[in-house]
Protein backbone atom coordinates (compact mmCIF):
# COMPACT_ATOMS: atom_id res chain seq x y z
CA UNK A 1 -9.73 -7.31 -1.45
CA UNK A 2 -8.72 -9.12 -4.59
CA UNK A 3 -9.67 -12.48 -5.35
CA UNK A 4 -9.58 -15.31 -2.86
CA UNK A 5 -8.09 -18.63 -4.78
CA UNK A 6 -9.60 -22.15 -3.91
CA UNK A 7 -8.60 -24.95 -5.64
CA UNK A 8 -11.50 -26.87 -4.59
CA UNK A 9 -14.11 -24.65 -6.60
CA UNK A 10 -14.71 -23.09 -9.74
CA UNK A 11 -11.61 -20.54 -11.05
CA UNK A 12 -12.35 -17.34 -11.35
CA UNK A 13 -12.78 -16.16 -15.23
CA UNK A 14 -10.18 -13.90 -16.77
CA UNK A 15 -12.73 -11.26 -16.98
CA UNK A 16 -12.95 -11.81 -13.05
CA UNK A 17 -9.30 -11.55 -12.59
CA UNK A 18 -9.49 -8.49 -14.87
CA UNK A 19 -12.04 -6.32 -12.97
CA UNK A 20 -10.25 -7.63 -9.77
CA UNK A 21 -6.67 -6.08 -11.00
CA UNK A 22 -8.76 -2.82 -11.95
CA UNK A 23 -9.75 -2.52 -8.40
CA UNK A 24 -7.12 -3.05 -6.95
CA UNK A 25 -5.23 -0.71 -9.41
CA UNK A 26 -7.77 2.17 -8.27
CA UNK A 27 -7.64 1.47 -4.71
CA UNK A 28 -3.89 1.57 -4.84
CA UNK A 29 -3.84 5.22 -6.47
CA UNK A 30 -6.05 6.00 -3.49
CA UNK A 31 -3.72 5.49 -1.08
CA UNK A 32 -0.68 6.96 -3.03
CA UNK A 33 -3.11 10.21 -3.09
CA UNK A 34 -3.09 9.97 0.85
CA UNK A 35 0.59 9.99 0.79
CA UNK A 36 0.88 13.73 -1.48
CA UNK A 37 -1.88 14.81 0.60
CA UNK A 38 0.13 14.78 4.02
CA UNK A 39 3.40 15.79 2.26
CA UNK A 40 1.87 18.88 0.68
CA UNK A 41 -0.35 19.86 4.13
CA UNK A 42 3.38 19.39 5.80
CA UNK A 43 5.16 21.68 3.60
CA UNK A 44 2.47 24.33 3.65
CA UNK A 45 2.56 24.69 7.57
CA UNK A 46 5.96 24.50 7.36
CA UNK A 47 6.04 27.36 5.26
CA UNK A 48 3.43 29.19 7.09
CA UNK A 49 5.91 28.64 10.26
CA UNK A 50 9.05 29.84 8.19
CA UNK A 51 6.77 33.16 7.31
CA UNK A 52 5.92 33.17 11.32
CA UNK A 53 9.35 33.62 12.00
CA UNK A 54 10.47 35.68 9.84
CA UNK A 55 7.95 38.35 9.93
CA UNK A 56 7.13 38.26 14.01
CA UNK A 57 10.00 36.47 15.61
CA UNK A 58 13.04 37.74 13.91
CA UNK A 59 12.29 41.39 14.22
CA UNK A 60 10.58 40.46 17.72
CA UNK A 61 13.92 38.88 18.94
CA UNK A 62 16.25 41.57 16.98
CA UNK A 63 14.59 44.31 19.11
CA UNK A 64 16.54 43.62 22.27
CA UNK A 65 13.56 42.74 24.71
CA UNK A 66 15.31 40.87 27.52
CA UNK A 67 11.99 40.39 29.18
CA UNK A 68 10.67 36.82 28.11
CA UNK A 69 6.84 37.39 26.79
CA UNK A 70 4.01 34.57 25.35
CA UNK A 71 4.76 35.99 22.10
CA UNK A 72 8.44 34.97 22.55
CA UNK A 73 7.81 32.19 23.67
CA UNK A 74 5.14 30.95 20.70
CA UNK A 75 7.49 32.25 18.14
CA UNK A 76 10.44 30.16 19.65
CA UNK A 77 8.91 27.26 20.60
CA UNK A 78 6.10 27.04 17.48
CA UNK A 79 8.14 25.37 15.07
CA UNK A 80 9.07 22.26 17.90
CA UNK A 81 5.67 21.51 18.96
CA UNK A 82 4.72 21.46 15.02
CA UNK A 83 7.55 19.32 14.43
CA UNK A 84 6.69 16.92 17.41
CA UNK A 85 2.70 16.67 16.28
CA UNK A 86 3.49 16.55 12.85
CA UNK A 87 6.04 13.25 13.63
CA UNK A 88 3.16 11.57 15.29
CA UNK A 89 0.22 12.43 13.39
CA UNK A 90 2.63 11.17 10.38
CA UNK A 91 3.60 8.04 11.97
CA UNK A 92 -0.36 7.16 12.72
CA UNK A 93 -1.18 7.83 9.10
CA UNK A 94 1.90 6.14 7.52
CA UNK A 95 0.37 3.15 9.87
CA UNK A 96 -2.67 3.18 8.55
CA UNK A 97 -1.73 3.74 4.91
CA UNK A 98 0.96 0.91 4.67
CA UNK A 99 -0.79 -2.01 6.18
CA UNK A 100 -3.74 -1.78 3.21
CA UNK A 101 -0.79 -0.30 0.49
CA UNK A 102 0.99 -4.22 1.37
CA UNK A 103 -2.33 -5.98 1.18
CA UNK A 104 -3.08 -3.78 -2.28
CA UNK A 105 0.50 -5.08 -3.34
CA UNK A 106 0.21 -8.81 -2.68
CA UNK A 107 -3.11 -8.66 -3.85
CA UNK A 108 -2.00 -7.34 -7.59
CA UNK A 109 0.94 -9.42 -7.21
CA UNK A 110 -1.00 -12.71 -6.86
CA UNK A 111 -3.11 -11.73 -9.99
CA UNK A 112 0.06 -11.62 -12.21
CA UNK A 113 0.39 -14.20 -15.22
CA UNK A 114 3.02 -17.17 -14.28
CA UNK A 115 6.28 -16.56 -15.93
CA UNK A 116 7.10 -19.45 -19.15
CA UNK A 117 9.63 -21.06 -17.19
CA UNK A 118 7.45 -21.22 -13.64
CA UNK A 119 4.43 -23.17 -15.58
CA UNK A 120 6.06 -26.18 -16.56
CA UNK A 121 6.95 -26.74 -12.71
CA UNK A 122 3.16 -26.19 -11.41
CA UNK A 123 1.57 -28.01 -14.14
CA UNK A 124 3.93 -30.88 -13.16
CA UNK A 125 2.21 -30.76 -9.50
CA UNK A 126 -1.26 -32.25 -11.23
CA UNK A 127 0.84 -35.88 -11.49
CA UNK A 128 0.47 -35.43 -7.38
CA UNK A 129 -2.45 -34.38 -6.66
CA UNK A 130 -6.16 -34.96 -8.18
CA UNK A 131 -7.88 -32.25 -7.17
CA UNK A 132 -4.97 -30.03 -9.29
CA UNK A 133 -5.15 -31.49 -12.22
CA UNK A 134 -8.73 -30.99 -11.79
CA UNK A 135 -8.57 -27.31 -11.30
CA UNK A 136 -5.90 -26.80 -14.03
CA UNK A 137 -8.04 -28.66 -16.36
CA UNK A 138 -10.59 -26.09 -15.65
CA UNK A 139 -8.10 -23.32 -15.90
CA UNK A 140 -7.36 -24.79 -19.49
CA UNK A 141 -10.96 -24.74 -20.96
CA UNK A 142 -11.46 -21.60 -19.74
CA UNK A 143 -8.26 -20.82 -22.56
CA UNK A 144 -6.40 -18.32 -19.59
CA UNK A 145 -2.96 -19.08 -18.28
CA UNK A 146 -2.41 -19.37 -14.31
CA UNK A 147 -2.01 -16.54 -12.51
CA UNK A 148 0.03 -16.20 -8.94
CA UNK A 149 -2.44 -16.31 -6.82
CA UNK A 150 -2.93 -19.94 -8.23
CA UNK A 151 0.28 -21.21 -8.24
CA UNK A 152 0.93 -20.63 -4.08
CA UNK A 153 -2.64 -22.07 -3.73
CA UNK A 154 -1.73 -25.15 -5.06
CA UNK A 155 1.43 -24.94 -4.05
CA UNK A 156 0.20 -24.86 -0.01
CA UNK A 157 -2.30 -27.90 -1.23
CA UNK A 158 0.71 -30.06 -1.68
CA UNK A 159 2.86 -28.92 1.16
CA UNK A 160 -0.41 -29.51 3.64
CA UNK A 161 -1.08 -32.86 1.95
């Protein structure tokens, strides 16, 4: 998912980073989909439920029938058990939509342009390090500006040196 940054290899080219950002772009509006999906399936059993209840139940329980039945008991405990299955098959879905939604995030966050004011500080790191101002040298005759992604890579090069 997105582009992995080494500092010890060849940069990636802006048309690289480019389709990269697409993809990730694409992927994310996947997974807001899967979000509308499971709100709209919610609120159309919900209102098949609120229909259930009104039609059968209420006229069902307005009748008088003192003698608990099935049907009673499915119209009056229906909308729990929904709730209840609902509230877990939601919390297994959020699960599995939010871990890859953060990766999609960090991921199109770490292909974002440095800000002005943050390039002066990581062009200053290639005074410390060789193998920097190596790969910012490349960086330059490609004729792109550093991205993120970049930046915390060399940025973990110094604080591990």
């Amino acid at each position: 998912m997105g582009i992995t940054f080494d500092i010890q290899s060849i940069p990636p080219t802006a048309t690289d980073i480019a389709a990269a950002r697409e993809r990730l772009l694409q992927e994310k509006a996947v997974l807001d989909r899967l979000d509308w999906k499971l709100f709209f399936a919610m609120i159309m059993v919900m209102a098949a439920l609120l229909i259930l209840a009104l039609t059968v139940g209420r006229p069902l329980l307005e009748l008088g029938n003192s003698s608990p039945t099935i049907v009673t008991a499915l119209v009056l405990f229906t909308p729990y058990i929904v709730f209840w299955v609902f509230a877990i098959y939601g919390n297994i879905r959020q699960q599995r939509v939010d871990g890859p939604r953060k990766e999609v995030n960090n991921a199109i966050a770490s292909l974002a342009e440095l800000a002005p004011d943050e390039i002066a500080s990581v062009t200053a790191w290639s005074e410390r390090s060789v193998v920097i101002a190596a790969y910012q040298a490349l960086i330059a005759t490609q004729g792109r500006p550093l991205v993120q992604g970049e930046a915390d890579t060399m940025k973990h090069w110094l604080d591990v040196q």
